[in-house]
C-alpha atoms as a PDB file:
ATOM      1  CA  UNK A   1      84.035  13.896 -17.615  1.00  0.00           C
ATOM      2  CA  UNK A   2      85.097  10.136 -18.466  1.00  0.00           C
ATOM      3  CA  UNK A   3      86.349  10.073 -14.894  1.00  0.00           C
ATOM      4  CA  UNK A   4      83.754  10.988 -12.888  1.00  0.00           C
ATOM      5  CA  UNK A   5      81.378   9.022 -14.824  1.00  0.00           C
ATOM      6  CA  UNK A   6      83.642   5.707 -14.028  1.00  0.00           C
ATOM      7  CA  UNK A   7      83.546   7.072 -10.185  1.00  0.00           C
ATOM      8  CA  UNK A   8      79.677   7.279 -10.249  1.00  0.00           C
ATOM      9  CA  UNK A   9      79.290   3.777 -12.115  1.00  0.00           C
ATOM     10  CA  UNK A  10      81.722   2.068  -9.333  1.00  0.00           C
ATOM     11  CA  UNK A  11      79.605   4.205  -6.543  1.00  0.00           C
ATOM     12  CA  UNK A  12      76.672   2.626  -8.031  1.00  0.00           C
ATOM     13  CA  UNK A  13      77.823  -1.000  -8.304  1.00  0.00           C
ATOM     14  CA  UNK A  14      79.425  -0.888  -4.947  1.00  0.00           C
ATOM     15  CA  UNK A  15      76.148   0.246  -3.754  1.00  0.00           C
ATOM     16  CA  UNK A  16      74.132  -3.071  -5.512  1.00  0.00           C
ATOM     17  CA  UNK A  17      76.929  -4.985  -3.966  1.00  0.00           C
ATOM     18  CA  UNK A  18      75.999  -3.922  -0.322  1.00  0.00           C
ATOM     19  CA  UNK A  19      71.869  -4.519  -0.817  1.00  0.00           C
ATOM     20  CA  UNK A  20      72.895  -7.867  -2.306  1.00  0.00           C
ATOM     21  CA  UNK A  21      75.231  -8.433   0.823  1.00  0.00           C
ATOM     22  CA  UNK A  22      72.204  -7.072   3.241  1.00  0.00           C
ATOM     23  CA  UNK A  23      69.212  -9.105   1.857  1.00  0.00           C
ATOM     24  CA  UNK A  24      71.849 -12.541   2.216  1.00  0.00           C
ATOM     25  CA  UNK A  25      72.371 -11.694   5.603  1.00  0.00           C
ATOM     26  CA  UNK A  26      68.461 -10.502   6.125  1.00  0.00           C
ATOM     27  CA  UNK A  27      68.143 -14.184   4.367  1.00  0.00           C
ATOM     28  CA  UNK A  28      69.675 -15.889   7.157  1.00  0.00           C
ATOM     29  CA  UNK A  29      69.315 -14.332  10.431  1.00  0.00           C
ATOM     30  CA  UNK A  30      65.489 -13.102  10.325  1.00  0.00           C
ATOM     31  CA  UNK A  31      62.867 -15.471  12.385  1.00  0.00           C
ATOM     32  CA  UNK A  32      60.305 -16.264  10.029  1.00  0.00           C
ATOM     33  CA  UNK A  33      59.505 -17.113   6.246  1.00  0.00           C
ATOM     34  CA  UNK A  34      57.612 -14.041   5.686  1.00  0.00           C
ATOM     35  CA  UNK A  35      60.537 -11.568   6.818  1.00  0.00           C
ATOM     36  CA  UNK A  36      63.141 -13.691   5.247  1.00  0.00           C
ATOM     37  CA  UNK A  37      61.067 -13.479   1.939  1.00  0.00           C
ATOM     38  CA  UNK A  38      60.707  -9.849   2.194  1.00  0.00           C
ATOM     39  CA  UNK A  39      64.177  -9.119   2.864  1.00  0.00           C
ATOM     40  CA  UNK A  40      65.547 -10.849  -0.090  1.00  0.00           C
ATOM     41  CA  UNK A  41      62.999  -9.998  -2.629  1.00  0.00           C
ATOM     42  CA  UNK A  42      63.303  -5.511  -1.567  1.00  0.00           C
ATOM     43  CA  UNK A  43      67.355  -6.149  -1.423  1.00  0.00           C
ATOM     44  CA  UNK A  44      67.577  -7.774  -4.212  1.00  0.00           C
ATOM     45  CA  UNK A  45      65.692  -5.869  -6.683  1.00  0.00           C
ATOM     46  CA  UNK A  46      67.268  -2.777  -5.649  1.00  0.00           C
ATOM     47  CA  UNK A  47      70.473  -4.047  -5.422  1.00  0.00           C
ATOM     48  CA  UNK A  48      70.157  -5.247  -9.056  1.00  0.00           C
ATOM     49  CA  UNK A  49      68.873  -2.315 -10.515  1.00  0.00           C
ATOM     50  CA  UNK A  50      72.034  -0.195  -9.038  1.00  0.00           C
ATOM     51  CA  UNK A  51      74.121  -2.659 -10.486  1.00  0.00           C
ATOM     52  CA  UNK A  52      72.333  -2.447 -13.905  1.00  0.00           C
ATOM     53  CA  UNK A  53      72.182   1.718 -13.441  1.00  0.00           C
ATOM     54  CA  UNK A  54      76.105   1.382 -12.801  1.00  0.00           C
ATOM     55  CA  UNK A  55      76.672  -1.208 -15.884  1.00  0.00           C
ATOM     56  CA  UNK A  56      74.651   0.852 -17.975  1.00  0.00           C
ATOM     57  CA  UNK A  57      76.869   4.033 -17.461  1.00  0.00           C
ATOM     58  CA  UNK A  58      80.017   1.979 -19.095  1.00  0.00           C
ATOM     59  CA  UNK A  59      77.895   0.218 -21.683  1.00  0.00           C
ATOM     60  CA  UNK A  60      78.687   0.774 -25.310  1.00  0.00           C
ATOM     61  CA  UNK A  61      75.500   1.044 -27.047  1.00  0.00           C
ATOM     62  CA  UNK A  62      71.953   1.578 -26.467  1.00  0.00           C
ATOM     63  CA  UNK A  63      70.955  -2.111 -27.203  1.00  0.00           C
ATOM     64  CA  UNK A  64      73.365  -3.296 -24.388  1.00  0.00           C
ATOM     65  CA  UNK A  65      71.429  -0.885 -22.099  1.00  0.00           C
ATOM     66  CA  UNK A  66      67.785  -1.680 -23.032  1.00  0.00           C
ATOM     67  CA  UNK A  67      69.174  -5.465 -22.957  1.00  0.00           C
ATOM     68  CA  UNK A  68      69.906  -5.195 -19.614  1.00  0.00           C
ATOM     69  CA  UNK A  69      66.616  -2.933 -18.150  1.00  0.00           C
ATOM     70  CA  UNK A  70      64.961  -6.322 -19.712  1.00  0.00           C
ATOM     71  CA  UNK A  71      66.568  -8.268 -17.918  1.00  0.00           C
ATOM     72  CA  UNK A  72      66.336  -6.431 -15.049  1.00  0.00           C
ATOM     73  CA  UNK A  73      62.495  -6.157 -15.564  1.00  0.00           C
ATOM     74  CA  UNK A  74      61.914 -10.205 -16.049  1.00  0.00           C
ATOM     75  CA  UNK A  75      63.689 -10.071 -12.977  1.00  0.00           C
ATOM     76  CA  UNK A  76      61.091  -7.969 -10.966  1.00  0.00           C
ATOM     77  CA  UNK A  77      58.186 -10.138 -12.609  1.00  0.00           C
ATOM     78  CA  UNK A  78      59.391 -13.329 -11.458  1.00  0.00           C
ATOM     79  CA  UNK A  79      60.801 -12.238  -7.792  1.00  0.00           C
ATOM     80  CA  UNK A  80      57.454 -10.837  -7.059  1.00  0.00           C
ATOM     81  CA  UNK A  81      55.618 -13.460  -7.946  1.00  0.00           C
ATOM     82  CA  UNK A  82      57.961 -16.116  -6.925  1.00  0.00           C
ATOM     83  CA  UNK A  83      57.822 -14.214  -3.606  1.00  0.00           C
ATOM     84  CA  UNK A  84      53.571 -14.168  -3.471  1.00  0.00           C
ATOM     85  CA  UNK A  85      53.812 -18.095  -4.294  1.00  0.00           C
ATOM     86  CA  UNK A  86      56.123 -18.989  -1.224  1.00  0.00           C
ATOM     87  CA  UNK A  87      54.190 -16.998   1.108  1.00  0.00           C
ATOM     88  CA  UNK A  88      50.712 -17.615  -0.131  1.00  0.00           C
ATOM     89  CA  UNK A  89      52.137 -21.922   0.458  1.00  0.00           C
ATOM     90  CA  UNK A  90      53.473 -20.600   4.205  1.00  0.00           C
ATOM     91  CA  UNK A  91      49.889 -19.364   5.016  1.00  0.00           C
ATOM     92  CA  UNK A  92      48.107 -22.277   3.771  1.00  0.00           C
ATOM     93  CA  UNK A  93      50.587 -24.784   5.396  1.00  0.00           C
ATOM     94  CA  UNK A  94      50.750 -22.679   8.498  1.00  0.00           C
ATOM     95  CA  UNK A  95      54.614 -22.628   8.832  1.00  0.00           C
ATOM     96  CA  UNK A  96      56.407 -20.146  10.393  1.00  0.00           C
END
């Protein structure tokens, strides 16, 4: 069982490796500030919270888990509203 629990754990970091690779390149080659923003922010959070769900399967205790889905959640909190601060400033500035 030991095995394919290592083999799902890799699957699952691999996995939060290729959303963080796909928001970067969403990060540079999109048009505007609005898709740019939006690419990052939806790759990113997933792509952390695979990499947590895979960490989590080789963790050694409960407290290492719940450590990380904290860290994971401050995460969310500020990305989101990180993300609603840059775009509310693009609208009121009127860049593109």
């Amino acid at each position: 069982m030991n095995e394919w629990l290592a083999l799902f754990s890799w699957l699952l970091l691999a996995g939060g490796l290729l959303f963080f690779a796909a928001g970067s390149i969403g990060l540079l080659r999109f048009p505007d500030t609005l898709s740019r923003l939006h690419a990052l922010t939806k790759a990113d959070t997933l792509g952390l919270g695979l990499v947590v769900a895979g960490l989590a399967l080789r963790a050694g205790s409960l407290l290492e888990v719940a450590q990380m889905l904290l860290i994971w959640l401050l995460v969310l909190a500020s990305g989101t509203t990180a993300c609603q601060l840059l775009a509310r400033q693009c609208e009121e500035s009127g860049d593109d």
